[in-house]
C-alpha atoms as a PDB file:
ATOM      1  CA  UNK A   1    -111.339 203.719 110.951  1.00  0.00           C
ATOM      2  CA  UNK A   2    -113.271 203.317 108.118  1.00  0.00           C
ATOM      3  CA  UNK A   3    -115.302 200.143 106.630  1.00  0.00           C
ATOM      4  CA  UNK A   4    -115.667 199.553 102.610  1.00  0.00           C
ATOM      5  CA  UNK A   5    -118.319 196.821 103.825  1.00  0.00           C
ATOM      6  CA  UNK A   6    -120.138 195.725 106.811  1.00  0.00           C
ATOM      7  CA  UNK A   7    -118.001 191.911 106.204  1.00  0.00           C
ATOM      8  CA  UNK A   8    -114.940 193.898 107.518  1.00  0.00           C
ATOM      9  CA  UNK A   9    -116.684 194.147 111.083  1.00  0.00           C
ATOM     10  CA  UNK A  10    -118.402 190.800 111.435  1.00  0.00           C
ATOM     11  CA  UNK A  11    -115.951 189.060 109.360  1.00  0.00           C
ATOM     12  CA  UNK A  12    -116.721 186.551 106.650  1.00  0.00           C
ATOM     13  CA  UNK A  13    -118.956 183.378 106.886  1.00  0.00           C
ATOM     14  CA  UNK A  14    -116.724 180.759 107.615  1.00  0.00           C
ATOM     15  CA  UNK A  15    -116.311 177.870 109.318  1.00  0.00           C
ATOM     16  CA  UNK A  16    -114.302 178.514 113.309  1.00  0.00           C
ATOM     17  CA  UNK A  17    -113.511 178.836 115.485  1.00  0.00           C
ATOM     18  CA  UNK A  18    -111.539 182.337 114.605  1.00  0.00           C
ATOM     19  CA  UNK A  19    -111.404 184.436 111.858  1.00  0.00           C
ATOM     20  CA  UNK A  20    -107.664 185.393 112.024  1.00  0.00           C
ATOM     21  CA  UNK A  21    -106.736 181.585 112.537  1.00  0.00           C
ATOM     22  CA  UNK A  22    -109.306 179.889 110.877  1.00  0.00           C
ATOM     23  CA  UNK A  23    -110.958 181.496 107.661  1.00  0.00           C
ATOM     24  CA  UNK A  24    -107.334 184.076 107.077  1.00  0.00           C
ATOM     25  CA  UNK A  25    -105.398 180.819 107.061  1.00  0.00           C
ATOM     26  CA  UNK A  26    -107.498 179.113 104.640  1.00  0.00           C
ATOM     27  CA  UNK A  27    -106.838 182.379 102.352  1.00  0.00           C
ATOM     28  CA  UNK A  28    -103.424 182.213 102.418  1.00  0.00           C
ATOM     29  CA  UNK A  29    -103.120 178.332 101.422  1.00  0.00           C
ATOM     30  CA  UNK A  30    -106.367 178.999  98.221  1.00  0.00           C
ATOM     31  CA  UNK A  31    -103.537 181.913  97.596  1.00  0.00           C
ATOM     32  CA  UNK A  32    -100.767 179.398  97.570  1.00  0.00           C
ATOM     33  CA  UNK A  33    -102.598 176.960  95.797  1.00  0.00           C
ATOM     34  CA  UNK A  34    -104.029 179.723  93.153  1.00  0.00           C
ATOM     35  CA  UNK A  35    -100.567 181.041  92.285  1.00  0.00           C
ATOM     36  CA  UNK A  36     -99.258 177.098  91.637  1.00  0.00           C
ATOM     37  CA  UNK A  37    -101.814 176.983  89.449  1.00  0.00           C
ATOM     38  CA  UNK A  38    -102.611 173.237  90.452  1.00  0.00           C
ATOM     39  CA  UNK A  39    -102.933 171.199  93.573  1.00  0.00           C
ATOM     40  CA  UNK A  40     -99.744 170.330  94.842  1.00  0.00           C
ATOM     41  CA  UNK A  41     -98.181 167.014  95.997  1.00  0.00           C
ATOM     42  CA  UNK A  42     -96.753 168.243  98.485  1.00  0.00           C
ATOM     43  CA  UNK A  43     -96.533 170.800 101.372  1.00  0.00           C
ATOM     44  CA  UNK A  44     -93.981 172.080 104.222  1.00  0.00           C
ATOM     45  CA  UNK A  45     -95.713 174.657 106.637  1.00  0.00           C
ATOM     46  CA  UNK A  46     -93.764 176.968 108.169  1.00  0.00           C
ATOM     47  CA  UNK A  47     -96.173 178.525 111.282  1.00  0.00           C
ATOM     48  CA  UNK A  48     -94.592 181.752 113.082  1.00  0.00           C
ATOM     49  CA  UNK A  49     -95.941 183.611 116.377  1.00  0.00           C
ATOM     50  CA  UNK A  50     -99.321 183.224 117.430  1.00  0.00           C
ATOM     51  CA  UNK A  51    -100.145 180.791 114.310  1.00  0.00           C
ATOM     52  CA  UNK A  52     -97.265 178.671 116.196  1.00  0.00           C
ATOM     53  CA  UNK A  53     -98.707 178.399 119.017  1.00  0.00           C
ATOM     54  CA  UNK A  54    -102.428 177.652 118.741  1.00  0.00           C
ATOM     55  CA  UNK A  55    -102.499 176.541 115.356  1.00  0.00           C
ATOM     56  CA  UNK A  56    -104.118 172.554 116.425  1.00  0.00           C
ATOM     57  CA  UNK A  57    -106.356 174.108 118.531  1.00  0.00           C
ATOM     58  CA  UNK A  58    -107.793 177.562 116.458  1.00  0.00           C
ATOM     59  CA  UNK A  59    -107.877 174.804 113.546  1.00  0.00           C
ATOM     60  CA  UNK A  60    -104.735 176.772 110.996  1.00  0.00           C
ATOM     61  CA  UNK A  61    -103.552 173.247 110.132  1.00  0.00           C
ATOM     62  CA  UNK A  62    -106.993 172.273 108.836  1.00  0.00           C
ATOM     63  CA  UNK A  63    -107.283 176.046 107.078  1.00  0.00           C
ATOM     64  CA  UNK A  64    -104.147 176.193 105.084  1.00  0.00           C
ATOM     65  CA  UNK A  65    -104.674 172.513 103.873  1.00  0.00           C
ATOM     66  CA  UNK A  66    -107.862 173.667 102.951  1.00  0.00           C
ATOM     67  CA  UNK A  67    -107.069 176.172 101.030  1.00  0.00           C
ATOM     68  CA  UNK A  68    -104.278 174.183  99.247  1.00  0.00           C
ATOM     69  CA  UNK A  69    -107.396 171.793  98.441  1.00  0.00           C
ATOM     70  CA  UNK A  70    -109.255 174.924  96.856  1.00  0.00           C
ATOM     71  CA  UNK A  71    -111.834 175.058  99.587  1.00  0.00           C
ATOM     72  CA  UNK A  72    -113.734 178.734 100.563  1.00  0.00           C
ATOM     73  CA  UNK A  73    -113.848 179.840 103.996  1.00  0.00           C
ATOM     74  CA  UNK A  74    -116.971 178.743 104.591  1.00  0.00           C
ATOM     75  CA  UNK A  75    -116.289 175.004 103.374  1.00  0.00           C
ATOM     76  CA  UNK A  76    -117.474 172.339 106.020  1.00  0.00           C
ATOM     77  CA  UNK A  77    -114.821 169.890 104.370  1.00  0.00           C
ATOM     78  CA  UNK A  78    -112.486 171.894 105.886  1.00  0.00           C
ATOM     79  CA  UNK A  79    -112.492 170.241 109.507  1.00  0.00           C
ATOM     80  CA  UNK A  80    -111.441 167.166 107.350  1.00  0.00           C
ATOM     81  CA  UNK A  81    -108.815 168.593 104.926  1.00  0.00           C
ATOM     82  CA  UNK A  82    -106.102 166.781 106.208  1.00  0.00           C
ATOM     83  CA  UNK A  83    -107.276 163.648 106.360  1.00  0.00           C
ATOM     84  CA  UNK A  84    -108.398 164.380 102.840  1.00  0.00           C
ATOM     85  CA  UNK A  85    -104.900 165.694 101.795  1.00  0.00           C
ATOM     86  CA  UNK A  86    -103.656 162.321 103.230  1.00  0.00           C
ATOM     87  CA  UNK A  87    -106.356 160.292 101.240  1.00  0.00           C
ATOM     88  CA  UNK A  88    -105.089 162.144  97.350  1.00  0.00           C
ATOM     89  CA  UNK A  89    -101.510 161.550  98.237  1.00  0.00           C
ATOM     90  CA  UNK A  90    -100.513 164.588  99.425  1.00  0.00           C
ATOM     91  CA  UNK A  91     -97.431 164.795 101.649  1.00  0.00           C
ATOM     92  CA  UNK A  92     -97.816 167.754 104.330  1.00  0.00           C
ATOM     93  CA  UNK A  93     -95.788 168.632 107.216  1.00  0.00           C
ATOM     94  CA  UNK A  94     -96.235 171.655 109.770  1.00  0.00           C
ATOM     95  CA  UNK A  95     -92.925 173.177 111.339  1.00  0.00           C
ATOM     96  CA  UNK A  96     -93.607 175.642 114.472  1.00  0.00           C
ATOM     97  CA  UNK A  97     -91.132 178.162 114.166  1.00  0.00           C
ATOM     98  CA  UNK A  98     -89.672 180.812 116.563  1.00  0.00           C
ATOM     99  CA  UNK A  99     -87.807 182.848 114.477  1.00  0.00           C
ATOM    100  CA  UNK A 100     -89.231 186.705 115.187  1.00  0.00           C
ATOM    101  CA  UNK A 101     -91.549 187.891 112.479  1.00  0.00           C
ATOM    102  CA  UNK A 102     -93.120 191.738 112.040  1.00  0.00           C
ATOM    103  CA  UNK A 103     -96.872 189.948 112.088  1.00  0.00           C
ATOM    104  CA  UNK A 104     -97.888 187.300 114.930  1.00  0.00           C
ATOM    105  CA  UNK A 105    -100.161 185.146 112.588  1.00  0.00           C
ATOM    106  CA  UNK A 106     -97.446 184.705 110.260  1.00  0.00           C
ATOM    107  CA  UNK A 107     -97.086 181.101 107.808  1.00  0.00           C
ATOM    108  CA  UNK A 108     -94.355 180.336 104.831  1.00  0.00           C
ATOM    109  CA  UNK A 109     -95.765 177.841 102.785  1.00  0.00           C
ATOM    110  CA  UNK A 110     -93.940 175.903 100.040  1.00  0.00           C
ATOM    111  CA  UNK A 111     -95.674 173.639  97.517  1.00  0.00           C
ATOM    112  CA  UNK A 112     -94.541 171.575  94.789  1.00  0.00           C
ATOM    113  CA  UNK A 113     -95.076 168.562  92.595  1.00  0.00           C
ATOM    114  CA  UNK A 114     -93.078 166.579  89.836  1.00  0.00           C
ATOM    115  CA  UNK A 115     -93.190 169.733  87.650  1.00  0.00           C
ATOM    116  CA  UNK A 116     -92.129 172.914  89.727  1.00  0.00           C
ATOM    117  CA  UNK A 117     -92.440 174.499  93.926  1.00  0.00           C
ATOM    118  CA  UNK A 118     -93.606 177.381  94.967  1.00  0.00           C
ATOM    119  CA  UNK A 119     -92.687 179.324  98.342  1.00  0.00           C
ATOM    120  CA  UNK A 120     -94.952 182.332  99.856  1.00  0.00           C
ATOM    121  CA  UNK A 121     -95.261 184.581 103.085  1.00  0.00           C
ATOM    122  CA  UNK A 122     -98.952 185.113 104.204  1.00  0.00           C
ATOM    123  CA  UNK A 123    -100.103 186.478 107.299  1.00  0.00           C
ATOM    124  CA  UNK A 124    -103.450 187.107 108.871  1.00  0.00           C
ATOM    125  CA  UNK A 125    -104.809 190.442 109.515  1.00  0.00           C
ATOM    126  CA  UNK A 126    -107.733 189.754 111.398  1.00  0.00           C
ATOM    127  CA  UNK A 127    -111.481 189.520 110.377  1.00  0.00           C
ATOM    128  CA  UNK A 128    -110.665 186.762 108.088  1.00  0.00           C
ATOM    129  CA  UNK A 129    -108.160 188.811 105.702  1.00  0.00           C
ATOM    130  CA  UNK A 130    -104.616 187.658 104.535  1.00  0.00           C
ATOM    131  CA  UNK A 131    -102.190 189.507 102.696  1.00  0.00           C
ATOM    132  CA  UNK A 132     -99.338 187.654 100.365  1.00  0.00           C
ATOM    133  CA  UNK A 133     -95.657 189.375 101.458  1.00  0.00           C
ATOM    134  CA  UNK A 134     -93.695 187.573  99.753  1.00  0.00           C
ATOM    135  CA  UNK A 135     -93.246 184.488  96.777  1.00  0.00           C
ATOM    136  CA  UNK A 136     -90.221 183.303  95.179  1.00  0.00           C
ATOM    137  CA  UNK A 137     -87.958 185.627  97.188  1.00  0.00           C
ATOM    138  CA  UNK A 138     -90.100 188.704  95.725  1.00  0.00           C
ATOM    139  CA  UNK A 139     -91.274 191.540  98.659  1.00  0.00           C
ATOM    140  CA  UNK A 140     -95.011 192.242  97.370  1.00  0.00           C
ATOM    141  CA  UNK A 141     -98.245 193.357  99.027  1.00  0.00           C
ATOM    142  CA  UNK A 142    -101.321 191.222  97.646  1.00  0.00           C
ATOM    143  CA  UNK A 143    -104.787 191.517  99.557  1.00  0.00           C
ATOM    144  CA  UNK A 144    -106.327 188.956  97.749  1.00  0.00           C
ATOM    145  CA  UNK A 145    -109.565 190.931  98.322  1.00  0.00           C
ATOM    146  CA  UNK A 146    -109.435 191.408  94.452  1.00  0.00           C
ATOM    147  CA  UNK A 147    -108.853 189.894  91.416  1.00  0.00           C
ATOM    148  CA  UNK A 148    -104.830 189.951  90.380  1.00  0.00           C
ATOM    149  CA  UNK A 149    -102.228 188.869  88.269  1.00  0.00           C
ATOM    150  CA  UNK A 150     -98.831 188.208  88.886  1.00  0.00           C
ATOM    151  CA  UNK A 151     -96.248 188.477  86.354  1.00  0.00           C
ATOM    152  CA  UNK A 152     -92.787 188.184  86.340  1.00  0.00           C
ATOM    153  CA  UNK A 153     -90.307 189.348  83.659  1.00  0.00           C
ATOM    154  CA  UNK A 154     -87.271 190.272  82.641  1.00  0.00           C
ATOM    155  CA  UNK A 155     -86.348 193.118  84.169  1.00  0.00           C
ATOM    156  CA  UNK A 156     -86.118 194.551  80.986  1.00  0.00           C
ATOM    157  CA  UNK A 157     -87.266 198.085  79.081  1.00  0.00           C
ATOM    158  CA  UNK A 158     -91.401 198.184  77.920  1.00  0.00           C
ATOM    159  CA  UNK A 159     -91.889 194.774  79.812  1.00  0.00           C
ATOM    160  CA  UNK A 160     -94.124 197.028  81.868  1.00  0.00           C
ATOM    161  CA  UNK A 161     -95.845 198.483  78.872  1.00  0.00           C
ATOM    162  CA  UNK A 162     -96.707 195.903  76.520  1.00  0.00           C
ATOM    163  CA  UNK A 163     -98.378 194.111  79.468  1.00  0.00           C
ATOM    164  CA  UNK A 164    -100.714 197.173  80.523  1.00  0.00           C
ATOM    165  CA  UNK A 165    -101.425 198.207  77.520  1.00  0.00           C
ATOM    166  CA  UNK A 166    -103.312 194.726  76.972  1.00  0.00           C
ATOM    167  CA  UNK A 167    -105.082 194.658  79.606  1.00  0.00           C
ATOM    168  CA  UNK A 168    -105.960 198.383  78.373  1.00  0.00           C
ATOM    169  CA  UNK A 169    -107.107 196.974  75.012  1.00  0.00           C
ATOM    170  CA  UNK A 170    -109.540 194.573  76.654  1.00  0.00           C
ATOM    171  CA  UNK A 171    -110.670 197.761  78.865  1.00  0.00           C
ATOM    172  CA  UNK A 172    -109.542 196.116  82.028  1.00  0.00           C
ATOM    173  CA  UNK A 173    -109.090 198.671  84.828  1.00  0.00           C
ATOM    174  CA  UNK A 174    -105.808 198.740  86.861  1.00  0.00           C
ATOM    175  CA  UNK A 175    -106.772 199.139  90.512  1.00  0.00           C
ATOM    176  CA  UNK A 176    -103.483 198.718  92.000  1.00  0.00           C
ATOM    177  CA  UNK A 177    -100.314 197.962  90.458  1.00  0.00           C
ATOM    178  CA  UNK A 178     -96.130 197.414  91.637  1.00  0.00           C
ATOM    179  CA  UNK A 179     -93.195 196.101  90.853  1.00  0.00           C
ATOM    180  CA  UNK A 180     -90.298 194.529  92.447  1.00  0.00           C
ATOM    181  CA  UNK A 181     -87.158 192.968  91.497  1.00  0.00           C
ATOM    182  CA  UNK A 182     -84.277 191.575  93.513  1.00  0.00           C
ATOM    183  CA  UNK A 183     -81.176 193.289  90.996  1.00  0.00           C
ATOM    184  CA  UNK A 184     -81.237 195.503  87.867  1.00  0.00           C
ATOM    185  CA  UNK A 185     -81.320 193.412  84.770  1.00  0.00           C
ATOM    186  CA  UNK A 186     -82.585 190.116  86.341  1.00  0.00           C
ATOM    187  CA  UNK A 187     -86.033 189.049  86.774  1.00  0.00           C
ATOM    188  CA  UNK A 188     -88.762 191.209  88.047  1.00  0.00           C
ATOM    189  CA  UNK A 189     -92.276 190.552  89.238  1.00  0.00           C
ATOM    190  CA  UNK A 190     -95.636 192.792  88.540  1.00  0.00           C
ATOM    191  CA  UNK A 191     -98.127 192.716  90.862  1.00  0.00           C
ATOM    192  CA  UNK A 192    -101.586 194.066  89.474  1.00  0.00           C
ATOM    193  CA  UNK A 193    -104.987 193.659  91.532  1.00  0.00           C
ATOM    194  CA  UNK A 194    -107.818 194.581  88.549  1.00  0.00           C
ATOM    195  CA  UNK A 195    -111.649 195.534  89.099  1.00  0.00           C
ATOM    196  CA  UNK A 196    -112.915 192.310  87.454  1.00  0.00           C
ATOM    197  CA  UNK A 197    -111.451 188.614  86.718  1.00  0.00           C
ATOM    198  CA  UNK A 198    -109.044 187.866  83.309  1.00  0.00           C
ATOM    199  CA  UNK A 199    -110.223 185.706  81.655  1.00  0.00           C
ATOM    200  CA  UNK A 200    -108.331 182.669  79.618  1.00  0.00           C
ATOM    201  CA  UNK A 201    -107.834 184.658  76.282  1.00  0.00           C
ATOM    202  CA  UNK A 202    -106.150 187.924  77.569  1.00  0.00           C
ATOM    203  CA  UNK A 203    -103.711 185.626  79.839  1.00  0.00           C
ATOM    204  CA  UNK A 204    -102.855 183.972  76.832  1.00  0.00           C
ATOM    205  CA  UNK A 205    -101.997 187.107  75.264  1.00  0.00           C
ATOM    206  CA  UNK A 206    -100.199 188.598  77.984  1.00  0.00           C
ATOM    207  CA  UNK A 207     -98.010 185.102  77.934  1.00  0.00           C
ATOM    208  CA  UNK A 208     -96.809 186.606  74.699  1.00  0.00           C
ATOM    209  CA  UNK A 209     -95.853 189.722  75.493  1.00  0.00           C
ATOM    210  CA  UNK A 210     -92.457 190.975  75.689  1.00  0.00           C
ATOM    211  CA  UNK A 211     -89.876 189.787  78.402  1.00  0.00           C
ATOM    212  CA  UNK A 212     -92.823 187.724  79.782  1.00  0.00           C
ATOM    213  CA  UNK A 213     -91.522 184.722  81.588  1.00  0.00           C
ATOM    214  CA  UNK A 214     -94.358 183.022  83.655  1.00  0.00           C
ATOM    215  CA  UNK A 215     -98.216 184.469  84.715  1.00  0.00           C
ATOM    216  CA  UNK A 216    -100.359 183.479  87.339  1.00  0.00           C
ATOM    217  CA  UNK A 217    -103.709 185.104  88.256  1.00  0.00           C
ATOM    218  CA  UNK A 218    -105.827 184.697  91.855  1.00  0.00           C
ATOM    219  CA  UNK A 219    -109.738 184.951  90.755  1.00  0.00           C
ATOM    220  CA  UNK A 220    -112.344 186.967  93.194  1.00  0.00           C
END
């Protein structure tokens, strides 16, 4: 097995007590919370597997509030997130689910406020990694190891095109990119993870573009 860096074998810095419950957990709420765009008012946590059954003890209640709160890994405010959460008005509840799932630390999170909700799949890979599966009913693979936008679309001819060749225009390198939609014609989402962050201007552009519907972008 190979290592990009030597984080991936002594994990990140983070607060514990695991790096799969603790610090991956927090990722996939800051994901959640990222892709809202906003902190929400409220949250229903949906823990599967492993996550189910330790999750008050390995501290994955405190992480995924956390993250919803827009706290790192390594935030010591963590421990206290949910008292925290509880303090700004925000309504969460935690659900231990058994329904079978293909990865053990597995959590569906849905957020919302006055103005819109949100649903994702995240699990924990180990060594403080998450990966996004799905939002909105959309399959998708997200690491959130690297900067990304999310865009969904009509499902429509040169949707595709008029948003990469802005991103080409402002010399922004496509690292990995797909594409999913749930039936031909309907809406579609793009997935593309870039080498460095997009900044305010070109997401304004790319709101513009053709058969553009909605953006949202997760920052390294």
């Amino acid at each position: 097995m190979k290592y990009k860096s030597v984080f991936d074998i002594i994990g990140p810095v983070m607060v514990g007590p695991s790096s799969s419950h603790t610090a991956g957990a927090a990722r996939i709420g800051r994901a959640a919370r990222n892709l809202f765009g906003r902190e929400p008012a409220w949250a229903e946590i949906h823990l599967y597997g492993s996550f189910a059954k330790t999750y008050k003890g390995h501290g994955t209640d405190v992480a995924i509030v956390g993250g919803l709160l827009d706290y790192d890994t390594d935030d010591q405010r963590i421990g206290k997130s949910i008292q925290t959460a509880e303090k700004k008005g925000m309504k969460v509840s935690f659900h231990e689910d058994e329904a079978a799932t293909e990865h053990p630390n597995t959590a569906r999170i849905k957020i919302g406020d006055g103005e819109g909700d949100l649903e994702l799949v995240g699990i924990s890979i180990g060594g403080g990694k998450a990966e996004i599966t799905e939002l909105n009913g959309f399959e998708l693979h997200l690491s959130g190891n690297h900067p990304a936008i999310l865009v969904m679309h009509n499902d429509r001819h040169g949707a595709i095109a008029s948003v990469t060749q802005i991103l080409a225009k402002h010399e922004i390198n496509i690292g990995r990119m797909e594409v999913s939609r749930k039936d031909i014609g309907k809406e579609a989402l793009m997935v593309i993870e870039v080498d460095q962050n997009v900044e305010d201007n070109v997401m304004r552009e790319l709101e513009n573009a053709s058969h553009i519907l909605q953006l949202s972008k997760i920052v390294d």
